[in-house]
PDB file of N, CA and C in Angstrom:
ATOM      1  N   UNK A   1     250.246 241.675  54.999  1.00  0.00           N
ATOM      2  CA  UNK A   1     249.591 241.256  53.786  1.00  0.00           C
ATOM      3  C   UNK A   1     250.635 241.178  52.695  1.00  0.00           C
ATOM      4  N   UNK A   2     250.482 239.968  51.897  1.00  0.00           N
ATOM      5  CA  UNK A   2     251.739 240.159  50.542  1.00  0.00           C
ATOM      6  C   UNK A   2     250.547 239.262  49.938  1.00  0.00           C
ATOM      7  N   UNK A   3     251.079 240.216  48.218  1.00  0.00           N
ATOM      8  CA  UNK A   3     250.983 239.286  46.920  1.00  0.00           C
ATOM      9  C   UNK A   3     251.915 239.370  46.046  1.00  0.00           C
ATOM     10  N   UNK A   4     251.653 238.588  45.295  1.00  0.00           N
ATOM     11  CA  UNK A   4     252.525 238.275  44.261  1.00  0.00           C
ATOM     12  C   UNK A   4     251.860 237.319  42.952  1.00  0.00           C
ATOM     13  N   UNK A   5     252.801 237.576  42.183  1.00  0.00           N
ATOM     14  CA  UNK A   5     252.453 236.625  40.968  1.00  0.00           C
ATOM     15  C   UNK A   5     253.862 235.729  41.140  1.00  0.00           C
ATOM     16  N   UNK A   6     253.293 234.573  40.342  1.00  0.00           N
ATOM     17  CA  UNK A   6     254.258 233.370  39.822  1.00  0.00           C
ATOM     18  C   UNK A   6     255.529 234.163  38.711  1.00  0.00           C
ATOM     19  N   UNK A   7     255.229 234.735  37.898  1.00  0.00           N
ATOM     20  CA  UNK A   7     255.852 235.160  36.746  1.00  0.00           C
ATOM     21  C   UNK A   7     255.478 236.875  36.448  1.00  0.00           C
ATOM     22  N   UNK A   8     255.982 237.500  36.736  1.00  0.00           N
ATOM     23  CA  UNK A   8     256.067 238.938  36.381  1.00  0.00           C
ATOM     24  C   UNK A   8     256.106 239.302  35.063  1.00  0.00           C
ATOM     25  N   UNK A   9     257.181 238.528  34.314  1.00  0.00           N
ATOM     26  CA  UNK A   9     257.123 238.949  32.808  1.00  0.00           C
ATOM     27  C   UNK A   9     256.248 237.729  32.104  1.00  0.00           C
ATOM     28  N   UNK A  10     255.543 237.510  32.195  1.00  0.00           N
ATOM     29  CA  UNK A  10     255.159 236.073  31.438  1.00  0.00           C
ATOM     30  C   UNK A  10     254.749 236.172  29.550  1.00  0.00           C
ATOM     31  N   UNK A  11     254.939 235.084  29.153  1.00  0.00           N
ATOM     32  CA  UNK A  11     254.642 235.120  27.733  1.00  0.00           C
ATOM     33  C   UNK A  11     253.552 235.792  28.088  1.00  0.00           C
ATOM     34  N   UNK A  12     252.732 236.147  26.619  1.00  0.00           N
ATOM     35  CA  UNK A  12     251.250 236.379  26.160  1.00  0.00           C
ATOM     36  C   UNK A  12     250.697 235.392  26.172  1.00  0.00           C
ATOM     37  N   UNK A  13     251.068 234.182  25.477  1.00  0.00           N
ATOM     38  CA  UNK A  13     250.257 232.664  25.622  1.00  0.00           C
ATOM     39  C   UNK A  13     250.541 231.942  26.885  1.00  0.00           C
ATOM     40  N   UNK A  14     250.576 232.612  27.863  1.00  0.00           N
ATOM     41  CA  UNK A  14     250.512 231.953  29.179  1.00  0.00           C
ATOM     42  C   UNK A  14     249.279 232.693  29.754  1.00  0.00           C
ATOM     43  N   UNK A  15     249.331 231.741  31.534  1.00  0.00           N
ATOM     44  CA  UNK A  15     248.529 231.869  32.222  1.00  0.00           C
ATOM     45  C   UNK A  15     249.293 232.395  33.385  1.00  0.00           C
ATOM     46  N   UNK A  16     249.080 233.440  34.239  1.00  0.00           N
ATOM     47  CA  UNK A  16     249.702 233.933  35.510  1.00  0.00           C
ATOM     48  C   UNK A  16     249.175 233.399  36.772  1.00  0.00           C
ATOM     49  N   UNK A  17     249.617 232.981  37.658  1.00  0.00           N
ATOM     50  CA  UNK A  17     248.891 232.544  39.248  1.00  0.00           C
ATOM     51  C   UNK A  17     249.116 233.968  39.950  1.00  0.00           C
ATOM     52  N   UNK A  18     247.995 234.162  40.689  1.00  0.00           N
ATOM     53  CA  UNK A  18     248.113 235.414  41.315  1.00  0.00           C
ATOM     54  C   UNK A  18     247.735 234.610  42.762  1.00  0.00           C
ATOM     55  N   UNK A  19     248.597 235.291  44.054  1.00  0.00           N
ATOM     56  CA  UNK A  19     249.060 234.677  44.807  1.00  0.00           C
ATOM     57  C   UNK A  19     248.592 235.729  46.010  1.00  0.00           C
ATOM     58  N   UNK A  20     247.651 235.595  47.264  1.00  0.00           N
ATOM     59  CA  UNK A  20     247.954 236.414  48.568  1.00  0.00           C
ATOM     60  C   UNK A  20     247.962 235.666  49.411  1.00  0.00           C
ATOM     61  N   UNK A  21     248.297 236.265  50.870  1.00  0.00           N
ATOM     62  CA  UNK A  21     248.351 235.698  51.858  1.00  0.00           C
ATOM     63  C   UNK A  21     248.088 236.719  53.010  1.00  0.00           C
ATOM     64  N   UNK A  22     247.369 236.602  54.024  1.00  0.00           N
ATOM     65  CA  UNK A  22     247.227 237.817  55.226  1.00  0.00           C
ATOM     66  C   UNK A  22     247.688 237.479  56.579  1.00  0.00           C
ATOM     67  N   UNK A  23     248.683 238.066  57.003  1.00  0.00           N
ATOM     68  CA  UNK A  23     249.673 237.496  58.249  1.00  0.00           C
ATOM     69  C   UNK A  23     249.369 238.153  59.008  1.00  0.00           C
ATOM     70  N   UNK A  24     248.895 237.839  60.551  1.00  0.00           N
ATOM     71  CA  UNK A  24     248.514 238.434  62.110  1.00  0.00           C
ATOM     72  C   UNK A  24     250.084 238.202  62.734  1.00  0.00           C
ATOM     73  N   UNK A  25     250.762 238.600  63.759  1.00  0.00           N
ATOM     74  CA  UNK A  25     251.415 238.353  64.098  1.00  0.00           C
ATOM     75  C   UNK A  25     252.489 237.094  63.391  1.00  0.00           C
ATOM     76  N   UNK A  26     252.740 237.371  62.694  1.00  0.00           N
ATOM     77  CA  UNK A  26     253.574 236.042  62.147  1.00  0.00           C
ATOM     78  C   UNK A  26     253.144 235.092  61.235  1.00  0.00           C
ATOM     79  N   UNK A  27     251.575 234.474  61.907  1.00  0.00           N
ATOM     80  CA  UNK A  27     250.773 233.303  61.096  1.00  0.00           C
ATOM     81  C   UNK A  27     250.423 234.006  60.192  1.00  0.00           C
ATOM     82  N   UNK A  28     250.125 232.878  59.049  1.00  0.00           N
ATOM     83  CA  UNK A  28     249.477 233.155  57.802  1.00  0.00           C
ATOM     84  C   UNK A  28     248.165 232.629  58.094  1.00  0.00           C
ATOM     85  N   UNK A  29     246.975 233.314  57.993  1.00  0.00           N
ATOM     86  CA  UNK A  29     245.505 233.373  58.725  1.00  0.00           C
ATOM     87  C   UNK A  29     244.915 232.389  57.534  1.00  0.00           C
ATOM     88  N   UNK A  30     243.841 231.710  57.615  1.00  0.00           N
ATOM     89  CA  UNK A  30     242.686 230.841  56.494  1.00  0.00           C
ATOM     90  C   UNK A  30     241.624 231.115  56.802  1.00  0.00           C
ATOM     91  N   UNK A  31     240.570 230.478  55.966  1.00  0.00           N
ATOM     92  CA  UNK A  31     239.613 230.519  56.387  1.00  0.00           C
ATOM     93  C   UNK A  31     238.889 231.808  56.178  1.00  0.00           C
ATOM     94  N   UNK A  32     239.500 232.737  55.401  1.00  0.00           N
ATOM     95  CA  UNK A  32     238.517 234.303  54.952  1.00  0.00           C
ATOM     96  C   UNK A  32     238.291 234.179  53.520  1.00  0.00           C
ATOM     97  N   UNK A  33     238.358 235.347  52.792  1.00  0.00           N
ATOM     98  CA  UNK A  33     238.111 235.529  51.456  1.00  0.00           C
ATOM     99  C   UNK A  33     239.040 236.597  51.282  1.00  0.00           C
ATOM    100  N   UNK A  34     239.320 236.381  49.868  1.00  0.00           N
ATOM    101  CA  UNK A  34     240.157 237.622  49.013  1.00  0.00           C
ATOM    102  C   UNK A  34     239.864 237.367  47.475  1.00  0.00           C
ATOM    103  N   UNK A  35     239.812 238.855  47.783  1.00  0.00           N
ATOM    104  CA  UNK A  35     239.183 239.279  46.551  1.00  0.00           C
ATOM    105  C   UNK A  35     240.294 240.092  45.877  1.00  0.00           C
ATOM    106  N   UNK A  36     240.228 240.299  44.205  1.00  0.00           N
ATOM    107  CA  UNK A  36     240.925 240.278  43.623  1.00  0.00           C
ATOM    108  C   UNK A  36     240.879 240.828  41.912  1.00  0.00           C
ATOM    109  N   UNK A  37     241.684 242.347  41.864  1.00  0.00           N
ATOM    110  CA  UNK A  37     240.864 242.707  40.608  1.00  0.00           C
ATOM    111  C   UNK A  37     242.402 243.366  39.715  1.00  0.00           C
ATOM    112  N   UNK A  38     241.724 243.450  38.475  1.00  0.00           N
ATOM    113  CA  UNK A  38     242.207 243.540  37.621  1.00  0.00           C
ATOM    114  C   UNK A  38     241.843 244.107  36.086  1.00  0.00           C
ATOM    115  N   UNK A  39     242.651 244.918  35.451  1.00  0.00           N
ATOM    116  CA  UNK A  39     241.555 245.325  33.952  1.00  0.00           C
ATOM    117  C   UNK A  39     241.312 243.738  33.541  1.00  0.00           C
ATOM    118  N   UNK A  40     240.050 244.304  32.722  1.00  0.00           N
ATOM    119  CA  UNK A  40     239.120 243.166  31.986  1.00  0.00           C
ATOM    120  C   UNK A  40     237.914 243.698  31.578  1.00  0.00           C
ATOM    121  N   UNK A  41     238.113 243.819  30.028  1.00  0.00           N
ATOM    122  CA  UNK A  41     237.133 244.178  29.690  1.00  0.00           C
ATOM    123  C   UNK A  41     235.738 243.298  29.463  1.00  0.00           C
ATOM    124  N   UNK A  42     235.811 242.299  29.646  1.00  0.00           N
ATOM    125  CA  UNK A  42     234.659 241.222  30.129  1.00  0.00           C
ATOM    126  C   UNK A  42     234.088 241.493  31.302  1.00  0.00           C
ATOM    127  N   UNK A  43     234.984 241.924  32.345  1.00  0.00           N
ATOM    128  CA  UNK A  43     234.281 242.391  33.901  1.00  0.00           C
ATOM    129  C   UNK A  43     233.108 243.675  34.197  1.00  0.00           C
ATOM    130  N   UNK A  44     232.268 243.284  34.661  1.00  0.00           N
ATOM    131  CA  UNK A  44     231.655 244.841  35.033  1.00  0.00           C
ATOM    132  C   UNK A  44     232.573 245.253  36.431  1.00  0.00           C
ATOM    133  N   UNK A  45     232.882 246.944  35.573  1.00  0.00           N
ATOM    134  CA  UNK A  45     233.668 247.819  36.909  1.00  0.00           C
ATOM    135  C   UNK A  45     233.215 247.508  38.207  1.00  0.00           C
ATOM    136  N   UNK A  46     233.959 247.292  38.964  1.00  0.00           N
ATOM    137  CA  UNK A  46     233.796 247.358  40.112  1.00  0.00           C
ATOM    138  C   UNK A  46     233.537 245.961  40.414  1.00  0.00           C
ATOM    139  N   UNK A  47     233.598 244.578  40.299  1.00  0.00           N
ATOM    140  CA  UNK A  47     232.990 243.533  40.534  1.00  0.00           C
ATOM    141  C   UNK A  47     234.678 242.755  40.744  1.00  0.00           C
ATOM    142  N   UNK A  48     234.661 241.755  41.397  1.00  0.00           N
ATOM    143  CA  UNK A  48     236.148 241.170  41.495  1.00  0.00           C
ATOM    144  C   UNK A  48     236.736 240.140  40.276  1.00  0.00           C
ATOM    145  N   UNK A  49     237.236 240.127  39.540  1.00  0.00           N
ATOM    146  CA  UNK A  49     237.765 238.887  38.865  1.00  0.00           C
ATOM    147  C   UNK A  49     237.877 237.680  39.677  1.00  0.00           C
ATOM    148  N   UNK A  50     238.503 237.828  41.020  1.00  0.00           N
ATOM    149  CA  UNK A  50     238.465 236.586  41.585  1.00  0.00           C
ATOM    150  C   UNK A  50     237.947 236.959  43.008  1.00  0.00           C
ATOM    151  N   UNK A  51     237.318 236.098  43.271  1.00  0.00           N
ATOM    152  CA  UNK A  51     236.646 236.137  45.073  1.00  0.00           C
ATOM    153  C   UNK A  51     237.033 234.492  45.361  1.00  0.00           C
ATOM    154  N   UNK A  52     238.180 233.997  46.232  1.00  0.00           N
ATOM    155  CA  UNK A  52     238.569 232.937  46.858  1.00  0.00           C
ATOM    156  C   UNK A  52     238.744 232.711  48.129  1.00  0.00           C
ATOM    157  N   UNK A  53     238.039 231.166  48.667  1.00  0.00           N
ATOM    158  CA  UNK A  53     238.915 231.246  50.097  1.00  0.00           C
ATOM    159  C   UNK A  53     240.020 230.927  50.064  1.00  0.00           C
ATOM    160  N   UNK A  54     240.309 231.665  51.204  1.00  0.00           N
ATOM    161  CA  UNK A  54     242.171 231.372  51.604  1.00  0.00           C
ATOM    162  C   UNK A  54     242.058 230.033  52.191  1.00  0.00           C
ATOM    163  N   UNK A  55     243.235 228.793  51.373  1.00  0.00           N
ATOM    164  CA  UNK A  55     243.209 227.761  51.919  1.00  0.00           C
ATOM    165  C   UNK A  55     245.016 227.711  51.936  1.00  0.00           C
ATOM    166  N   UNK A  56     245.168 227.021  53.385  1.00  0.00           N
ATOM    167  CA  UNK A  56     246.442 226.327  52.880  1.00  0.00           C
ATOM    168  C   UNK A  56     247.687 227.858  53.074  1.00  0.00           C
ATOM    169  N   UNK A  57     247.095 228.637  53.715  1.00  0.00           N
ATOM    170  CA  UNK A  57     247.855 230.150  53.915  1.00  0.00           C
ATOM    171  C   UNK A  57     247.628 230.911  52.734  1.00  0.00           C
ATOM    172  N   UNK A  58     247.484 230.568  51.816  1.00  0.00           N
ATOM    173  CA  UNK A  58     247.212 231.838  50.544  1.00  0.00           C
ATOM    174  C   UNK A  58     245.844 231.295  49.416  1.00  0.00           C
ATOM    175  N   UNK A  59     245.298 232.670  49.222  1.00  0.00           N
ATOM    176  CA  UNK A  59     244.226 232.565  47.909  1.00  0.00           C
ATOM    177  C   UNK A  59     244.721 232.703  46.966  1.00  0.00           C
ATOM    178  N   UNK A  60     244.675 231.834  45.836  1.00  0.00           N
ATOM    179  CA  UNK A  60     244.885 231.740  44.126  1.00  0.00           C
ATOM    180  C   UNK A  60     243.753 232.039  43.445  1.00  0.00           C
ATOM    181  N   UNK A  61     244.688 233.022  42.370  1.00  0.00           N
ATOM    182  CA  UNK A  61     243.688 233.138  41.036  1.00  0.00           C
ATOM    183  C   UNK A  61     244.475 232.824  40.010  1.00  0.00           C
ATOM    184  N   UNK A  62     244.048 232.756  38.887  1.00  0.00           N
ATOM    185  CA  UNK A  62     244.342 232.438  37.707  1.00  0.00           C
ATOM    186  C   UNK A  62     244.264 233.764  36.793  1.00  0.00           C
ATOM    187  N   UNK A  63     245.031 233.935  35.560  1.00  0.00           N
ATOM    188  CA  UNK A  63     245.015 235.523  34.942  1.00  0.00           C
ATOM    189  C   UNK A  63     245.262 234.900  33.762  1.00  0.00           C
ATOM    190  N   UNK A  64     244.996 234.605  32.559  1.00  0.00           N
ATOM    191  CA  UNK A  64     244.598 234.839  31.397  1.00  0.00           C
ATOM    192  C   UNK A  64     245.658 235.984  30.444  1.00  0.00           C
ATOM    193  N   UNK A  65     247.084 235.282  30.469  1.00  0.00           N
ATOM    194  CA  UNK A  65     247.432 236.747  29.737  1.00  0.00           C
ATOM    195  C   UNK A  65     247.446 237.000  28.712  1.00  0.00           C
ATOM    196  N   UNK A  66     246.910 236.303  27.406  1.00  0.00           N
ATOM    197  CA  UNK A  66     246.736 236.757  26.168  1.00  0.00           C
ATOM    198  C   UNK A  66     245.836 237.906  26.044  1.00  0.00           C
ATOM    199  N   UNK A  67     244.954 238.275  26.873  1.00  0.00           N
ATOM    200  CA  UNK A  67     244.035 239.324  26.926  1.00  0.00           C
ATOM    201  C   UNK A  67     244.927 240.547  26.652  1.00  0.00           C
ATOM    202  N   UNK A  68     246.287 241.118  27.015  1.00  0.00           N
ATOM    203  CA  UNK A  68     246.744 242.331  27.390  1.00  0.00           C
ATOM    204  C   UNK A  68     248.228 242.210  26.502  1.00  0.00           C
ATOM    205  N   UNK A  69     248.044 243.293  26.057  1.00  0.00           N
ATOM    206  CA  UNK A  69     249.540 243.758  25.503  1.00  0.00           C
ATOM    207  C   UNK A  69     250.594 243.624  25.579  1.00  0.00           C
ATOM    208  N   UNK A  70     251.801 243.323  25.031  1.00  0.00           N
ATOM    209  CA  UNK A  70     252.941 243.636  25.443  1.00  0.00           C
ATOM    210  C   UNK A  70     253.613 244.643  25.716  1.00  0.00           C
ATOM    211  N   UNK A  71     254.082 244.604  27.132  1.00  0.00           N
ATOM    212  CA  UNK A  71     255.043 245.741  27.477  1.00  0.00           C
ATOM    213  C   UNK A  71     253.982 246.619  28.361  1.00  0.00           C
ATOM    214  N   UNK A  72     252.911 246.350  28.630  1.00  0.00           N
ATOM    215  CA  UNK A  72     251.691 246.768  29.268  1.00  0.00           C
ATOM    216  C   UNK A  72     251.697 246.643  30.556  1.00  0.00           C
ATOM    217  N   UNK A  73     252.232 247.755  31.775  1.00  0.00           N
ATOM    218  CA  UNK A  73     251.913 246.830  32.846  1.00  0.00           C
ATOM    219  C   UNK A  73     250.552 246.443  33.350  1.00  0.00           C
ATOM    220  N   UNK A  74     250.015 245.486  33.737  1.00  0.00           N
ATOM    221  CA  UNK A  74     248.758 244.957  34.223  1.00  0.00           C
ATOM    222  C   UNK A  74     248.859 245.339  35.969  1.00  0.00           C
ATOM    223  N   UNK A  75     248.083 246.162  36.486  1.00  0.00           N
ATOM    224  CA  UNK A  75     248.215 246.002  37.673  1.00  0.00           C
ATOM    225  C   UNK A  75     246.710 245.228  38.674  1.00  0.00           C
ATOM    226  N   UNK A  76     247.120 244.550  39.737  1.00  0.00           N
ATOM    227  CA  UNK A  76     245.916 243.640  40.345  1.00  0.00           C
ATOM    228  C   UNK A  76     245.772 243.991  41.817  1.00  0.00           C
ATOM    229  N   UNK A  77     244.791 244.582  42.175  1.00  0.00           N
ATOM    230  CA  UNK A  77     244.497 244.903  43.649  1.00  0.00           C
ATOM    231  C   UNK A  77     244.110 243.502  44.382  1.00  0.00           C
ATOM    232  N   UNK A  78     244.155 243.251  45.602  1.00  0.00           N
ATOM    233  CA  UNK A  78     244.209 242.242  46.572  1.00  0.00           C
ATOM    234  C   UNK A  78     243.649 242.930  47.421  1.00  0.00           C
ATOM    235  N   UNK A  79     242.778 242.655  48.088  1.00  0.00           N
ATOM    236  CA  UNK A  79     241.879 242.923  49.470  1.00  0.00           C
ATOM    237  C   UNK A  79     241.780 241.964  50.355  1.00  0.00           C
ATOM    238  N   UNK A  80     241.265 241.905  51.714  1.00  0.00           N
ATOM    239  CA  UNK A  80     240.929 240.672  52.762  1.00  0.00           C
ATOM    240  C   UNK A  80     240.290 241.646  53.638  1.00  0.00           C
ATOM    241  N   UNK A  81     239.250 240.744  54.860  1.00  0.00           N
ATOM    242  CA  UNK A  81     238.412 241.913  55.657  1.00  0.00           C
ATOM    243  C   UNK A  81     238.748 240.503  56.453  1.00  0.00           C
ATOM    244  N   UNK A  82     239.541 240.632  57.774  1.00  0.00           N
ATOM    245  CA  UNK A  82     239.326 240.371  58.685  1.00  0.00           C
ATOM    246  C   UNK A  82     238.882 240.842  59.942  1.00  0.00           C
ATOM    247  N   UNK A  83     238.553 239.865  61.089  1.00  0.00           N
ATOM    248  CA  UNK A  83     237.822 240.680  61.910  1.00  0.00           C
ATOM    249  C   UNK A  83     237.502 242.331  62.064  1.00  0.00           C
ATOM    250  N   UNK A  84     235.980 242.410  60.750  1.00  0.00           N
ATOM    251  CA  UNK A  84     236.007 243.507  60.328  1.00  0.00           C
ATOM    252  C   UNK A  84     236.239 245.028  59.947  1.00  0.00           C
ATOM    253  N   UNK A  85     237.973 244.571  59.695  1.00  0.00           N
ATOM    254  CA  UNK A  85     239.136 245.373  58.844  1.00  0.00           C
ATOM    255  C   UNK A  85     239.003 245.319  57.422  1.00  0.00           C
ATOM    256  N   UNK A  86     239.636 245.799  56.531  1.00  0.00           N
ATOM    257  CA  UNK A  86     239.982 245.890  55.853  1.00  0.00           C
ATOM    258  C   UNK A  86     241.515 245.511  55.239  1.00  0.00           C
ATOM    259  N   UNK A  87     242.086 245.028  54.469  1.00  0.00           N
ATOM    260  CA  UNK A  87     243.352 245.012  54.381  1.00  0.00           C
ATOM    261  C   UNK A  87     244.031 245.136  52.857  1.00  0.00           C
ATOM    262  N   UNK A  88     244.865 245.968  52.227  1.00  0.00           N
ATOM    263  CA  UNK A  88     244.757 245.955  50.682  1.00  0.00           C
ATOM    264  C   UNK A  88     246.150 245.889  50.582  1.00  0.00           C
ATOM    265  N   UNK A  89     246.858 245.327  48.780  1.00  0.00           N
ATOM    266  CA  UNK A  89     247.508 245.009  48.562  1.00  0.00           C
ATOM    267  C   UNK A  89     247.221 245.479  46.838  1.00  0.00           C
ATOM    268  N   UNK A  90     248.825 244.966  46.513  1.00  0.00           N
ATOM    269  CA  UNK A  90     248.913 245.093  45.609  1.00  0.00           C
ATOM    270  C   UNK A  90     250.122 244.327  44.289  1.00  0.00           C
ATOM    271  N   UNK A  91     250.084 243.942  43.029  1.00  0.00           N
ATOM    272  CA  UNK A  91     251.148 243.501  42.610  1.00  0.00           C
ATOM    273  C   UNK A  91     250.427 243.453  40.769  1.00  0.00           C
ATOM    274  N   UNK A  92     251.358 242.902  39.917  1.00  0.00           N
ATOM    275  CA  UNK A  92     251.318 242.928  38.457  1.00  0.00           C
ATOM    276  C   UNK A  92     252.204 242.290  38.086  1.00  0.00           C
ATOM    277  N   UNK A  93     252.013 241.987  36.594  1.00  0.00           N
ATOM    278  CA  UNK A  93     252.733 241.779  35.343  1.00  0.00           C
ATOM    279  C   UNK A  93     252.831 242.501  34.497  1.00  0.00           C
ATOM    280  N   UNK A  94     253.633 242.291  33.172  1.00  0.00           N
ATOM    281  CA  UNK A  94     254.151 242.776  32.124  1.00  0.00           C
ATOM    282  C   UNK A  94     254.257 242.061  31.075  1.00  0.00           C
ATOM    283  N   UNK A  95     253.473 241.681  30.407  1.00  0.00           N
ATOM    284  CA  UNK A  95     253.260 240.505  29.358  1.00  0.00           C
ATOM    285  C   UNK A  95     254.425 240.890  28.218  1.00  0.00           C
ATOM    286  N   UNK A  96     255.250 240.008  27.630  1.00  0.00           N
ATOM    287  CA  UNK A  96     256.061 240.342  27.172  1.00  0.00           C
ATOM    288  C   UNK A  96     256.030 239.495  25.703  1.00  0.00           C
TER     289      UNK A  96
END
């Protein structure tokens, strides 16, 4: 399992791509869901900011970084449930 963001430090007036992918032996798997969280105070706890299918080897979200501080790290959990597993991840920014 890997994620990542596009930009780690990104302006405040930007937008971040948040990036996973879930690898079996080598392949990068499609065709599931990943889900995807993050502070937000618009969100009710516990609910995902993003729920996507994986197309194309990886699920995208989009992140909004004027919401969060500078110098703040933001951290974003990544999940996937394949053949009913579980699989978790993890990655962030630092709005600068």
């Amino acid at each position: 399992m890997v994620a990542w963001v596009n930009e780690p430090t990104p302006a405040r007036e930007s937008k971040v791509i948040l990036l996973g992918s879930l690898i079996k032996n080598g392949v990068y798997l499609g065709g599931i869901m990943m889900w995807a969280t993050w502070p937000d105070k618009e969100q009710p706890r516990g609910s995902p900011n993003c729920y996507v299918m994986v197309l194309y080897q990886r699920g995208v979200c989009i992140i909004d970084v004027s919401q969060y501080p500078p110098g703040e790290y933001v951290p974003i959990q990544i999940s996937f449930e394949y053949q009913g597993l579980k699989f978790y991840g993890q990655t962030g920014f630092t709005p600068r």
